[in-house]
PDB file of N, CA and C in Angstrom:
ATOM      1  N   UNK A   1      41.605 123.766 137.217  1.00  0.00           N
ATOM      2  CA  UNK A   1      42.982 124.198 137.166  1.00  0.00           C
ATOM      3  C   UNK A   1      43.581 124.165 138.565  1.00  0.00           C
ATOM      4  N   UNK A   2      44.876 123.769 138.504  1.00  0.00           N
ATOM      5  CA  UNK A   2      45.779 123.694 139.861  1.00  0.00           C
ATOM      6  C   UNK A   2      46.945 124.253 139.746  1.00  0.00           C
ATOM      7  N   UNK A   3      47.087 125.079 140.737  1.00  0.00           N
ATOM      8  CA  UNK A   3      48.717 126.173 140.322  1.00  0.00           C
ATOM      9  C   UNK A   3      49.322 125.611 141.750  1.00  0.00           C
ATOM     10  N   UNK A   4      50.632 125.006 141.050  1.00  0.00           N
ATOM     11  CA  UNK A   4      51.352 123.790 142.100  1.00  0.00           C
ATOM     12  C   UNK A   4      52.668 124.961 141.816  1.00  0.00           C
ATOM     13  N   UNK A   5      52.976 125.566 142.813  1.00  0.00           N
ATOM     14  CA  UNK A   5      54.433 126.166 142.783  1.00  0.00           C
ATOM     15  C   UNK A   5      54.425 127.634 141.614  1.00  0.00           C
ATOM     16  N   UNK A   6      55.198 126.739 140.371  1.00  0.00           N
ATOM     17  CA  UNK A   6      55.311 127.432 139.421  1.00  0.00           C
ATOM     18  C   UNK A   6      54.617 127.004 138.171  1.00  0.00           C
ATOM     19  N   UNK A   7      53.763 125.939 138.380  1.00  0.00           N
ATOM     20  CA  UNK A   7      53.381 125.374 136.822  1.00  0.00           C
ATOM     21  C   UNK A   7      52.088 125.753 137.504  1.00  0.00           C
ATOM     22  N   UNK A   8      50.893 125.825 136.374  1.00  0.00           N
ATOM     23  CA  UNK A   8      49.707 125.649 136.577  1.00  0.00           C
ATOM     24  C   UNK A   8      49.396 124.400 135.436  1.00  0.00           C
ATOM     25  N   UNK A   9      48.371 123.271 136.345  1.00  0.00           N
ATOM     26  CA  UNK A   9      48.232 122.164 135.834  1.00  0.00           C
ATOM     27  C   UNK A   9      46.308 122.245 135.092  1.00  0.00           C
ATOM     28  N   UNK A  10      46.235 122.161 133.879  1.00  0.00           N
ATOM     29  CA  UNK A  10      44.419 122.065 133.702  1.00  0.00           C
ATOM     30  C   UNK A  10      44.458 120.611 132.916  1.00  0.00           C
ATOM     31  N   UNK A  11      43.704 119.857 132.816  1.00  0.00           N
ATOM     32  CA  UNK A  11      42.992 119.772 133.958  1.00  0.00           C
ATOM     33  C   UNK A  11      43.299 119.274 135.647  1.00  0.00           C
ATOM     34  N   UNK A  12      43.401 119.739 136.669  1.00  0.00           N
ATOM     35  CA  UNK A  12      43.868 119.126 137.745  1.00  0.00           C
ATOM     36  C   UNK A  12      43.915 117.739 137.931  1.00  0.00           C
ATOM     37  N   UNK A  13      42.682 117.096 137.569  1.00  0.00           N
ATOM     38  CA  UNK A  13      42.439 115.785 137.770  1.00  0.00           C
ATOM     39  C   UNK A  13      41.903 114.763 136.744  1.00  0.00           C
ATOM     40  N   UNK A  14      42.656 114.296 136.078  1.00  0.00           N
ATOM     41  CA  UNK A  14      42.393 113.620 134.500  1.00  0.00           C
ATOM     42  C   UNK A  14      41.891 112.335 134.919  1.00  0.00           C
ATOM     43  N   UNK A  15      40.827 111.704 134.347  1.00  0.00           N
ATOM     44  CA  UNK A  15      40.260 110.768 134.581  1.00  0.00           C
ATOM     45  C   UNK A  15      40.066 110.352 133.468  1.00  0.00           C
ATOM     46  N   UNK A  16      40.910 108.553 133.078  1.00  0.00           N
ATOM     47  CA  UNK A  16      40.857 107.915 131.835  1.00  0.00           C
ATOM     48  C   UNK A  16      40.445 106.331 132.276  1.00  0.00           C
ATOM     49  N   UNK A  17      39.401 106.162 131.763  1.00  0.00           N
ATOM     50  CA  UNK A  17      38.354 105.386 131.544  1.00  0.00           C
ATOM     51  C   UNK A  17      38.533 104.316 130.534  1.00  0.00           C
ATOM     52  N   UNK A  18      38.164 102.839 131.048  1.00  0.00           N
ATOM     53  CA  UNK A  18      38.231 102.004 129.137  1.00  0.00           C
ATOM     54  C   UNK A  18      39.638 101.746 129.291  1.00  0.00           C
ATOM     55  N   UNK A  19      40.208 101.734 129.812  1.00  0.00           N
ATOM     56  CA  UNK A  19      41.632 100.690 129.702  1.00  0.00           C
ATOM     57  C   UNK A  19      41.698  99.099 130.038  1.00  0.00           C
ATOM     58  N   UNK A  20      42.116  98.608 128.814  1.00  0.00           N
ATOM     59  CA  UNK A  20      41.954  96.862 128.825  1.00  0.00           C
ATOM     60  C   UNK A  20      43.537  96.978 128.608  1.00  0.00           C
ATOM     61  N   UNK A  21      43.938  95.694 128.644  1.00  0.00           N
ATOM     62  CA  UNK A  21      45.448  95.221 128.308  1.00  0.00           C
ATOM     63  C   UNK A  21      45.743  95.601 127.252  1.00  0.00           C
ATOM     64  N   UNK A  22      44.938  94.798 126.094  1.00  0.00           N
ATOM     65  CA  UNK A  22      45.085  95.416 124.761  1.00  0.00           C
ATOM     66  C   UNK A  22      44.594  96.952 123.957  1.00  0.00           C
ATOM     67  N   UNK A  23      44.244  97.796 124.901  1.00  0.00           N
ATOM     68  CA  UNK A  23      43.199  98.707 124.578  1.00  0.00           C
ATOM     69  C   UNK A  23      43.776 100.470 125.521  1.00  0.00           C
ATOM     70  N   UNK A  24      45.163 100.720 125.273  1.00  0.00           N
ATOM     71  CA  UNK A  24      45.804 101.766 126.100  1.00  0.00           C
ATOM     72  C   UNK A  24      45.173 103.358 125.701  1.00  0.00           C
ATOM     73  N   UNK A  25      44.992 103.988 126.986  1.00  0.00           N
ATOM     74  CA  UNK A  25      43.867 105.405 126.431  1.00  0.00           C
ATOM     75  C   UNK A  25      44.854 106.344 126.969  1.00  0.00           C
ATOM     76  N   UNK A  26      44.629 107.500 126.149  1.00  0.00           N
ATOM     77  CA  UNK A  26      45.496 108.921 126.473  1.00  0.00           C
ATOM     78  C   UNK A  26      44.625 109.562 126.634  1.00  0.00           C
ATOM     79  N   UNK A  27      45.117 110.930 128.027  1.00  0.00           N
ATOM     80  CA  UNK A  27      44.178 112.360 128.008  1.00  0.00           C
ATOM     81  C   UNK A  27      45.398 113.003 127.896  1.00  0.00           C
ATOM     82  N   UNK A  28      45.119 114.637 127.429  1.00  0.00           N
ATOM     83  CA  UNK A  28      45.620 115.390 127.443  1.00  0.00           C
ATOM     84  C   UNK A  28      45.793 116.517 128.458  1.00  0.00           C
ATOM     85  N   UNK A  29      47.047 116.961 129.071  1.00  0.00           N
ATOM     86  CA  UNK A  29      46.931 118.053 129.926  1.00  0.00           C
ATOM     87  C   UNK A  29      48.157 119.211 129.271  1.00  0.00           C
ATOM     88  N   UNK A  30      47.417 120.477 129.902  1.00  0.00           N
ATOM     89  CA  UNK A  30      47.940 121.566 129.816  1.00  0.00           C
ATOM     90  C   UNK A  30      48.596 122.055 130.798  1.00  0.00           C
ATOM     91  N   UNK A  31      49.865 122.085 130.736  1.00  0.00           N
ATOM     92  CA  UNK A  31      51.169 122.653 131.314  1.00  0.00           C
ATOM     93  C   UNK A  31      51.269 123.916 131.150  1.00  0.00           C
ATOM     94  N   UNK A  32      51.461 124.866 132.756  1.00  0.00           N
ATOM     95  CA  UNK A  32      52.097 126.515 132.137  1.00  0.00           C
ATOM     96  C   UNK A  32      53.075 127.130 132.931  1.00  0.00           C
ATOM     97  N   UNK A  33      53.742 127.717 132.441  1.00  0.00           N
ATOM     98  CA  UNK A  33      54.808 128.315 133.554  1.00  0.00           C
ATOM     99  C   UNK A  33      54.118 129.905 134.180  1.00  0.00           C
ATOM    100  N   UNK A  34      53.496 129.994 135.431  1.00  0.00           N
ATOM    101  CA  UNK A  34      53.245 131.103 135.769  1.00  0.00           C
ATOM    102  C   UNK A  34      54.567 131.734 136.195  1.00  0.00           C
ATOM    103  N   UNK A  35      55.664 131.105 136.213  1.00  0.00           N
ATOM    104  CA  UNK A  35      56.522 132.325 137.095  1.00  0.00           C
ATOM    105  C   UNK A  35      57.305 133.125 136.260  1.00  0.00           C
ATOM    106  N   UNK A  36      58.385 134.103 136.176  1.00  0.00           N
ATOM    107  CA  UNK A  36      58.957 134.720 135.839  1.00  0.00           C
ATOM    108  C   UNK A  36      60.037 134.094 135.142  1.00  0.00           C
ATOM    109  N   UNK A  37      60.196 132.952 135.075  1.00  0.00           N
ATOM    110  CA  UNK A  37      61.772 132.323 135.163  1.00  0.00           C
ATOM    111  C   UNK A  37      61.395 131.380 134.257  1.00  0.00           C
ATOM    112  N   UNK A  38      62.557 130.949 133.483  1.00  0.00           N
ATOM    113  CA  UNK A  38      62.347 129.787 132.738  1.00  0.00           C
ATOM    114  C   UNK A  38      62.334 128.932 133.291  1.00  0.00           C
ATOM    115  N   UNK A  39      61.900 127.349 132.633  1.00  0.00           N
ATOM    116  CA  UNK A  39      61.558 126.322 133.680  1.00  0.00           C
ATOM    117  C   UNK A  39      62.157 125.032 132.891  1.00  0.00           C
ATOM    118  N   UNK A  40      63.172 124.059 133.347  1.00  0.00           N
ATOM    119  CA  UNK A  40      63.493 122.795 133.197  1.00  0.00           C
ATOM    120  C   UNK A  40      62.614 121.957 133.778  1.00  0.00           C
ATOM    121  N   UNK A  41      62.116 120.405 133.473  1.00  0.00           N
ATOM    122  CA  UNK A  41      61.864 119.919 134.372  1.00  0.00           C
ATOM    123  C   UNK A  41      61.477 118.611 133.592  1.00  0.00           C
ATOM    124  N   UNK A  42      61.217 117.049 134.003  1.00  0.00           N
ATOM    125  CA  UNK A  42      61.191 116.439 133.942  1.00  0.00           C
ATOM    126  C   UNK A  42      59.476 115.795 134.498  1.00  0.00           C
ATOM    127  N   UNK A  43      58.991 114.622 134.398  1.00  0.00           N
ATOM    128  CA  UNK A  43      57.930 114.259 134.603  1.00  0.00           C
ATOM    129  C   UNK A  43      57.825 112.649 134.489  1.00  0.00           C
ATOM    130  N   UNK A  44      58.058 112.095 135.601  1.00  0.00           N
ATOM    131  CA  UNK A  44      58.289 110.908 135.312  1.00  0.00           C
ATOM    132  C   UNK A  44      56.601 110.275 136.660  1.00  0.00           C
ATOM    133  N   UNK A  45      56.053 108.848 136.084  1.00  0.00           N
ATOM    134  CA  UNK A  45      55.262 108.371 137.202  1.00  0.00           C
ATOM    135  C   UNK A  45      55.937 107.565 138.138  1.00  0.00           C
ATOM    136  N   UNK A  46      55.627 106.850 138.813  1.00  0.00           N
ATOM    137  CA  UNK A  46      56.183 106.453 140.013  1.00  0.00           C
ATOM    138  C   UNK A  46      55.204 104.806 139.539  1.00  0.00           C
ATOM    139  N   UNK A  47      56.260 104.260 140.029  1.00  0.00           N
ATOM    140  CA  UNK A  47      56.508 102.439 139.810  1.00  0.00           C
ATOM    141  C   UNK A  47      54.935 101.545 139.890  1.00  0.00           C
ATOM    142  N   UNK A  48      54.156 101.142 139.614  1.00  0.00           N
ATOM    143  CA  UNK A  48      53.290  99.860 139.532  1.00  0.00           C
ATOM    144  C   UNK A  48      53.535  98.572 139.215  1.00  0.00           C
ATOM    145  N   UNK A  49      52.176  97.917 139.846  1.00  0.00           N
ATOM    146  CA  UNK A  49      52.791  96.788 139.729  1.00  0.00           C
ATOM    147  C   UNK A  49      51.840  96.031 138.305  1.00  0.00           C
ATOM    148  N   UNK A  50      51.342  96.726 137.687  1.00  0.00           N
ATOM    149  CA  UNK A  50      50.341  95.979 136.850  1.00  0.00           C
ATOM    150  C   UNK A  50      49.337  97.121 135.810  1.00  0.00           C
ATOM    151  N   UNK A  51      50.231  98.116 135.750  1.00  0.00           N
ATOM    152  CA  UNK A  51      49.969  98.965 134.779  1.00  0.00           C
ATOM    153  C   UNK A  51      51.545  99.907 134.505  1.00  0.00           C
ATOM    154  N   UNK A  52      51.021 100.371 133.539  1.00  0.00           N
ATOM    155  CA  UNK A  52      52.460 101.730 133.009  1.00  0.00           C
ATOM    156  C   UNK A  52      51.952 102.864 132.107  1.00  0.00           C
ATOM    157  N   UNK A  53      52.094 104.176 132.556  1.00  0.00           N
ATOM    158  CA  UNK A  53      52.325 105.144 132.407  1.00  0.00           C
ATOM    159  C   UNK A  53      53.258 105.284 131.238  1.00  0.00           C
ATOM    160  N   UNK A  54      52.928 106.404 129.986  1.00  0.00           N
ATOM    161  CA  UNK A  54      53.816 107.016 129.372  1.00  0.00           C
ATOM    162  C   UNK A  54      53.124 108.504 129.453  1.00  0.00           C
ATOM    163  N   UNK A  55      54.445 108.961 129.053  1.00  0.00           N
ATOM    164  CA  UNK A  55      53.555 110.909 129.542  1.00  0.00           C
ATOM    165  C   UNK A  55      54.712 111.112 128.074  1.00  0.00           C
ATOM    166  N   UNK A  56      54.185 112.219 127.093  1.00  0.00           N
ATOM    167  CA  UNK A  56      55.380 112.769 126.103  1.00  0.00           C
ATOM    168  C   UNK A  56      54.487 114.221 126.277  1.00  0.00           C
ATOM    169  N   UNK A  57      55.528 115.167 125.791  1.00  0.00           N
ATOM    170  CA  UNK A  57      57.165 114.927 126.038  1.00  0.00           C
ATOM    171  C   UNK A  57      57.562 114.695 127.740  1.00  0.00           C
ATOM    172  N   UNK A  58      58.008 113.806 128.182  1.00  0.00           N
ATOM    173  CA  UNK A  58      58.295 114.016 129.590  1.00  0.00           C
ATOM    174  C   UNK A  58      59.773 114.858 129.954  1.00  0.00           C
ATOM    175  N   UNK A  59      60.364 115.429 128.902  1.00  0.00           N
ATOM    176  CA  UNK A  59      61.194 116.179 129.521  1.00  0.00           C
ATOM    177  C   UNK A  59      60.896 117.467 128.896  1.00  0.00           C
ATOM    178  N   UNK A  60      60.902 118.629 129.731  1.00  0.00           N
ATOM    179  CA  UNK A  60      60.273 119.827 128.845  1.00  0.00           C
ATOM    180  C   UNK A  60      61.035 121.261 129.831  1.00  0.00           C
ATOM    181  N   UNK A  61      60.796 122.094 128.847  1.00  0.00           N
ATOM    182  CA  UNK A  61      61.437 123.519 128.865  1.00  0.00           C
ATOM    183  C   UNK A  61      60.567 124.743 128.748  1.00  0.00           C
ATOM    184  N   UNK A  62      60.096 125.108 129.968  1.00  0.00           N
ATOM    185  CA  UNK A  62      58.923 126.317 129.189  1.00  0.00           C
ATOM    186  C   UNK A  62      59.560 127.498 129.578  1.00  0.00           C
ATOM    187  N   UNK A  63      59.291 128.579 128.373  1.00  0.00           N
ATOM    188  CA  UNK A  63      59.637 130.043 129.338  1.00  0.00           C
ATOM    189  C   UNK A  63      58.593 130.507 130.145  1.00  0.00           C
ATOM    190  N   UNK A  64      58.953 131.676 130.564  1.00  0.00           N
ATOM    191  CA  UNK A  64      58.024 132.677 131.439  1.00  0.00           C
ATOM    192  C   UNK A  64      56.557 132.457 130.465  1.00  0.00           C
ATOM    193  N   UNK A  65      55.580 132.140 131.207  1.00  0.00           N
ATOM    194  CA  UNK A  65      54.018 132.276 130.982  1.00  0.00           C
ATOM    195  C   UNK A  65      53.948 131.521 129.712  1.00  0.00           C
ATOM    196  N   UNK A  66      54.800 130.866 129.177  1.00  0.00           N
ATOM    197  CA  UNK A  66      54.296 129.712 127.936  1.00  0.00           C
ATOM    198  C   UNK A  66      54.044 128.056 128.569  1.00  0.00           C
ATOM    199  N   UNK A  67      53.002 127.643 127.884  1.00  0.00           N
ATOM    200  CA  UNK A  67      51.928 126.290 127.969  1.00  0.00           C
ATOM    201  C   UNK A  67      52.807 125.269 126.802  1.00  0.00           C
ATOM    202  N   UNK A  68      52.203 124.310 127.358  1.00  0.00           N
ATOM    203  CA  UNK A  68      52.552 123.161 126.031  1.00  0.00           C
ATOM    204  C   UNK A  68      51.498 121.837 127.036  1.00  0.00           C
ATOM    205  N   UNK A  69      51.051 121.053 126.103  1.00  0.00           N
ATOM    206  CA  UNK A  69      49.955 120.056 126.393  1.00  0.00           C
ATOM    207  C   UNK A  69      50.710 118.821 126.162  1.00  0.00           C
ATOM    208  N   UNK A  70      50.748 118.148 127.495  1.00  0.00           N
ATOM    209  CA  UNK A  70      51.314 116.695 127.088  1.00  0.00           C
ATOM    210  C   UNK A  70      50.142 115.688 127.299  1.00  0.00           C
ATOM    211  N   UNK A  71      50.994 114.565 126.878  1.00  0.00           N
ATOM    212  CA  UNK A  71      49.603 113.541 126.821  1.00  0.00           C
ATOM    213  C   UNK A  71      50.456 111.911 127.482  1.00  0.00           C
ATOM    214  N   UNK A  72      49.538 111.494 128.352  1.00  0.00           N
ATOM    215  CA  UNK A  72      49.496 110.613 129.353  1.00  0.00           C
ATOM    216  C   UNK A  72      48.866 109.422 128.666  1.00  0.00           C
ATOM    217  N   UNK A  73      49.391 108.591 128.872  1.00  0.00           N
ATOM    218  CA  UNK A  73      48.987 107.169 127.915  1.00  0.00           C
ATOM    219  C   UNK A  73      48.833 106.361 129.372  1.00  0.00           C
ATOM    220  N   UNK A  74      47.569 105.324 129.551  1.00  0.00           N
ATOM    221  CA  UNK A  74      47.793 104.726 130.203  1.00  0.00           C
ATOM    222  C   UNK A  74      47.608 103.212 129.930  1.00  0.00           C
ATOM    223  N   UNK A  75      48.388 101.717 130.345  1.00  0.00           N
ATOM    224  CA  UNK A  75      48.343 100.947 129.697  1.00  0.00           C
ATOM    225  C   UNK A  75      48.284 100.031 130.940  1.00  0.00           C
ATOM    226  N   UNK A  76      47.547  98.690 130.718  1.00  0.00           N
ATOM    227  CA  UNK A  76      47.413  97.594 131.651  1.00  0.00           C
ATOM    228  C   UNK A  76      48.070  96.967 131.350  1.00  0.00           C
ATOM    229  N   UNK A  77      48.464  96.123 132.268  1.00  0.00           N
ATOM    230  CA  UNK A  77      50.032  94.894 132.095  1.00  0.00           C
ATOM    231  C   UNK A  77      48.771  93.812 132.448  1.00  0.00           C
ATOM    232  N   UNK A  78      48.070  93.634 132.635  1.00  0.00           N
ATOM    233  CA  UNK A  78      47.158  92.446 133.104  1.00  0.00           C
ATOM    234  C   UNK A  78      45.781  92.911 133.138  1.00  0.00           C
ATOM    235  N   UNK A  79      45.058  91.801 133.393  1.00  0.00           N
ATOM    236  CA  UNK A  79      43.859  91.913 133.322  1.00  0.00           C
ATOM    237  C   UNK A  79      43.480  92.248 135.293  1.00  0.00           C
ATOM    238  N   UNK A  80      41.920  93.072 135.044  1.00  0.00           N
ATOM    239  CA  UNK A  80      41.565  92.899 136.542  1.00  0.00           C
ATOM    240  C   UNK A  80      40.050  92.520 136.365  1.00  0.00           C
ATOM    241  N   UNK A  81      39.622  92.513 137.273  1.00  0.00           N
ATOM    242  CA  UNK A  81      38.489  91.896 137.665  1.00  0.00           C
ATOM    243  C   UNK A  81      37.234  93.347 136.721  1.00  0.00           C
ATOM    244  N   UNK A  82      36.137  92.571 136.547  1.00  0.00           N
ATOM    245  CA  UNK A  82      34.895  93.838 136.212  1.00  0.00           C
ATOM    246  C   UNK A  82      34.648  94.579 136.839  1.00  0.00           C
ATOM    247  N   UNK A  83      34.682  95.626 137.025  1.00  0.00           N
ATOM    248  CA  UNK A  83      34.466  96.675 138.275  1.00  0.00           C
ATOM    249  C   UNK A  83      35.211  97.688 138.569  1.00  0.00           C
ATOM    250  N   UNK A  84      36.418  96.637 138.410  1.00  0.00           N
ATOM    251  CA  UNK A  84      37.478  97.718 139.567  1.00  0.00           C
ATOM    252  C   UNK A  84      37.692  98.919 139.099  1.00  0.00           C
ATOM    253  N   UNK A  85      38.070  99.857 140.000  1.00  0.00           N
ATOM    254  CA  UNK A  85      38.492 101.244 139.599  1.00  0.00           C
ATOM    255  C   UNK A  85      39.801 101.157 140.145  1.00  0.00           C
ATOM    256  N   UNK A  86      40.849 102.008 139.334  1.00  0.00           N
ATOM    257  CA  UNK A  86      42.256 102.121 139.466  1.00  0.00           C
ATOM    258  C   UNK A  86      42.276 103.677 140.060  1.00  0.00           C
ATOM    259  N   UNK A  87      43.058 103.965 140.910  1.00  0.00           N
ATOM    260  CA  UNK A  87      43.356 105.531 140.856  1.00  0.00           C
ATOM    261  C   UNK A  87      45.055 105.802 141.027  1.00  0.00           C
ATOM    262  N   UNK A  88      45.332 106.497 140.562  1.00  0.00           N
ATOM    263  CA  UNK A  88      46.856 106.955 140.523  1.00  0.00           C
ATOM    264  C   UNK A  88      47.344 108.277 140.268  1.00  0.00           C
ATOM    265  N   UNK A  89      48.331 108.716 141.205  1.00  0.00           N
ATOM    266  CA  UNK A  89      48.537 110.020 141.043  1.00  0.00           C
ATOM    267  C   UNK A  89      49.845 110.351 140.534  1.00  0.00           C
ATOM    268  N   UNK A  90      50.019 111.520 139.391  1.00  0.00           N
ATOM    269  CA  UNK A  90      51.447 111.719 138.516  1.00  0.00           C
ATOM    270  C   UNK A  90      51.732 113.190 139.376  1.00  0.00           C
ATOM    271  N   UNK A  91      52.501 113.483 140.259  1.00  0.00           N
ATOM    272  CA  UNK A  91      52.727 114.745 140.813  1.00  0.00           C
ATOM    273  C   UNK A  91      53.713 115.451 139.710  1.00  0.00           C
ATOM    274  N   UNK A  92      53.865 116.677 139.453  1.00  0.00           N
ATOM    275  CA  UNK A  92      54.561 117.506 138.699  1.00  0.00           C
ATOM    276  C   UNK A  92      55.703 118.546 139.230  1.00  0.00           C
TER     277      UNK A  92
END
């Protein structure tokens, strides 16, 4: 778990494995509002050149101390070599 500001993020660090072009994998994370205040906010990834990100719901509303679990799809635009490892970070 990672408490960034006002959200606490579990799992901190999602690691999704097994992505081919044709073959897109989702994990799930848990979103929470620790603060007092209700919370707007949005969740968008940041640009690649050979994969894409979907996150739902990416626009969300939590009150004081309520969770909701979104889920991160990740998808290859191309093929890469055997081996490689991708890493990428979705800040919140």
């Amino acid at each position: 778990m990672h408490q960034s500001g006002r959200i606490l993020v579990d799992p901190e660090e999602v690691v999704i494995e097994g992505i081919e072009v044709e073959n897109p994998e989702t994990a799930e994370v848990t979103l929470t509002n620790v603060s007092k205040d209700p919370l707007s906010f949005s969740i968008k990834p940041g640009p690649t050149i050979d994969r894409s990100y979907e996150i739902k719901p990416a626009h969300l509303s939590l009150s004081p101390k309520e969770s909701i679990v979104i889920q991160i799809t990740a998808s290859l635009l191309r093929k890469h070599k055997a081996g490689w490892t991708i890493r990428d970070v979705i800040h919140i």
